[in-house]
Protein backbone atom coordinates (compact mmCIF):
# COMPACT_ATOMS: atom_id res chain seq x y z
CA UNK A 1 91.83 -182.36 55.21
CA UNK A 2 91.60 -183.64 51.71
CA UNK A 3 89.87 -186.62 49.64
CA UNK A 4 91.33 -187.37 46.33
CA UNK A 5 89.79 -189.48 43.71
CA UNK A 6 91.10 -191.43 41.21
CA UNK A 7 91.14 -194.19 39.04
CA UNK A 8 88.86 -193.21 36.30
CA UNK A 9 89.50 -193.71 32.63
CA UNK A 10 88.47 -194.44 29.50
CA UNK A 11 86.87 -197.76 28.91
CA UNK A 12 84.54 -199.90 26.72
CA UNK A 13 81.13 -200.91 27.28
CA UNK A 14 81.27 -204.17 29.70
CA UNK A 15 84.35 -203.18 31.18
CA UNK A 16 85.45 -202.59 34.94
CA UNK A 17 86.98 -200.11 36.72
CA UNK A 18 87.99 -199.16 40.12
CA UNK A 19 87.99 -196.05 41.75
CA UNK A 20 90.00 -194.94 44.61
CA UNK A 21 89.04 -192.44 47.17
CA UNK A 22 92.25 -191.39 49.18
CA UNK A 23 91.64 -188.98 52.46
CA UNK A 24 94.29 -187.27 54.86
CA UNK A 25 93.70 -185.13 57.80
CA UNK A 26 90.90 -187.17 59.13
CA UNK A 27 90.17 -190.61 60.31
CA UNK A 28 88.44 -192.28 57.55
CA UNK A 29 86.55 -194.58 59.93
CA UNK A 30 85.04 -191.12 61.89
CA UNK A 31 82.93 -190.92 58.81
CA UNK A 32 80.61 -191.93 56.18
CA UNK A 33 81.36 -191.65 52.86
CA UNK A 34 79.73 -191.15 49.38
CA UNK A 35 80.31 -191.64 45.82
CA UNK A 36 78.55 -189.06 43.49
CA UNK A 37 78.44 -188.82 39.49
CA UNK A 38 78.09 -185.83 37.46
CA UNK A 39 77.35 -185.63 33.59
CA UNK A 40 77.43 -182.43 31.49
CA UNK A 41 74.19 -180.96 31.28
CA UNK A 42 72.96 -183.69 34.53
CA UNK A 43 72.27 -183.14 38.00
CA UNK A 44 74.65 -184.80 40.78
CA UNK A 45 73.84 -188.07 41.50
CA UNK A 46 74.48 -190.36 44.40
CA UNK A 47 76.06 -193.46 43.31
CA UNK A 48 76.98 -195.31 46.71
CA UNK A 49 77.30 -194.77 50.23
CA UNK A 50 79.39 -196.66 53.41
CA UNK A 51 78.17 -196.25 56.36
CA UNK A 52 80.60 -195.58 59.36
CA UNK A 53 78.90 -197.23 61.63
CA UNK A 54 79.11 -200.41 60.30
CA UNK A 55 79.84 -200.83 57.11
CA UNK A 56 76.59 -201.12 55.63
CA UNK A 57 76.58 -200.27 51.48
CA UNK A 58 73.63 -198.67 49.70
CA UNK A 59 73.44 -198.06 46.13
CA UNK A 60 71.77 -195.99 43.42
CA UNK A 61 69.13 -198.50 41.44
CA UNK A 62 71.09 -197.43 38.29
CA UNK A 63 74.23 -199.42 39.49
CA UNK A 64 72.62 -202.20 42.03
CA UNK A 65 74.02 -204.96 41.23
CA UNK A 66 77.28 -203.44 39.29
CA UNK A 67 79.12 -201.64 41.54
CA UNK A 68 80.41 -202.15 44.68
CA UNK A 69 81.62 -200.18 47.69
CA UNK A 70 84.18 -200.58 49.84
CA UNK A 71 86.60 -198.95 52.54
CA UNK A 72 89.95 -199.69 53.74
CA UNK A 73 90.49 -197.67 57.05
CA UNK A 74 94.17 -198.54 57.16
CA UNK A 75 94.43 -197.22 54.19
CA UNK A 76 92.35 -194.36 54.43
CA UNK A 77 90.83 -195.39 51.02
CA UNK A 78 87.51 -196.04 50.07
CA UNK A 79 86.93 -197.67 47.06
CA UNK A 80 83.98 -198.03 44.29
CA UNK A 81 84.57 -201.73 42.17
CA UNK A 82 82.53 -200.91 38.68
CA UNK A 83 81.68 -203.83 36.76
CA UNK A 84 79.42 -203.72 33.58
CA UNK A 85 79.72 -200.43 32.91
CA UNK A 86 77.90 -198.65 30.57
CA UNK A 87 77.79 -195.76 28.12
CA UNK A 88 74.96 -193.71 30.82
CA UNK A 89 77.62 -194.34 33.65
CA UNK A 90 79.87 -191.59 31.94
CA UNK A 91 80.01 -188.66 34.74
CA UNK A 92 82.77 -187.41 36.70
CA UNK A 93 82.99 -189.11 40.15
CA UNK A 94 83.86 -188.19 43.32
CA UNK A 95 83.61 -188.90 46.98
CA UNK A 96 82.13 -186.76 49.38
CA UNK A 97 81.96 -186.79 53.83
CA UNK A 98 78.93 -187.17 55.27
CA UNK A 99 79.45 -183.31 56.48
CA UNK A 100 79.40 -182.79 52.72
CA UNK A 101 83.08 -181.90 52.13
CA UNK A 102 84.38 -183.31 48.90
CA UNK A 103 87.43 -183.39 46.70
CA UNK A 104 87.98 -183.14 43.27
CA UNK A 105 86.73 -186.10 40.84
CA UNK A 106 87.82 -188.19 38.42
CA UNK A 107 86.17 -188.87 34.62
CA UNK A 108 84.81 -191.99 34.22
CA UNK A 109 83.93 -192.11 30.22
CA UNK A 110 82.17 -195.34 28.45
CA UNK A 111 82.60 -195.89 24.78
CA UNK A 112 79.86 -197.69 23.22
């Protein structure tokens, strides 16, 4: 049972990236599934969530209306689209079950 993030990357203030959320040894569509950020010296921080019940998104205030989640259960990928990004959006990310297991993140670093 694994989820594997990826993705992440160095980029410039304004740019996009998109992170990737890959999970084995489980049905992705069993579950809900979150993205959380971490910056040195920070707490954790929920970014996004999918529900699996039906899809429905929520996100943090601090990236309404910039990112945007999304799962592909054929895939077994879940994915966070991150537009406008920011030098404050620097953390590492990762995705997490709703029963709390998580795999290992991926930097996500803003220049300004």
């Amino acid at each position: 049972v694994q989820l594997q993030a990826s993705g992440g990357g160095l980029v410039q203030a304004g740019g996009s990236l998109r992170l990737s959320c890959a999970v084995s040894g489980f049905t992705l569509d069993d579950y809900s599934i979150g993205w959380f950020r971490q910056a040195p010296g920070k707490e954790r921080e929920g970014v996004s969530c999918i529900s699996r019940l039906d899809d429905s998104t929520h996100y943090a205030d601090s990236v309404k209306g910039r990112f945007t989640m999304s799962r592909d259960n054929a895939k077994n990928t879940v994915y966070l689209q991150m537009n406008s990004l920011k030098p404050e959006d620097t953390a590492v990310y990762y995705c997490q079950r709703d029963d709390n297991l998580r795999g290992q993140g991926t930097q996500v670093t803003v220049s300004s």
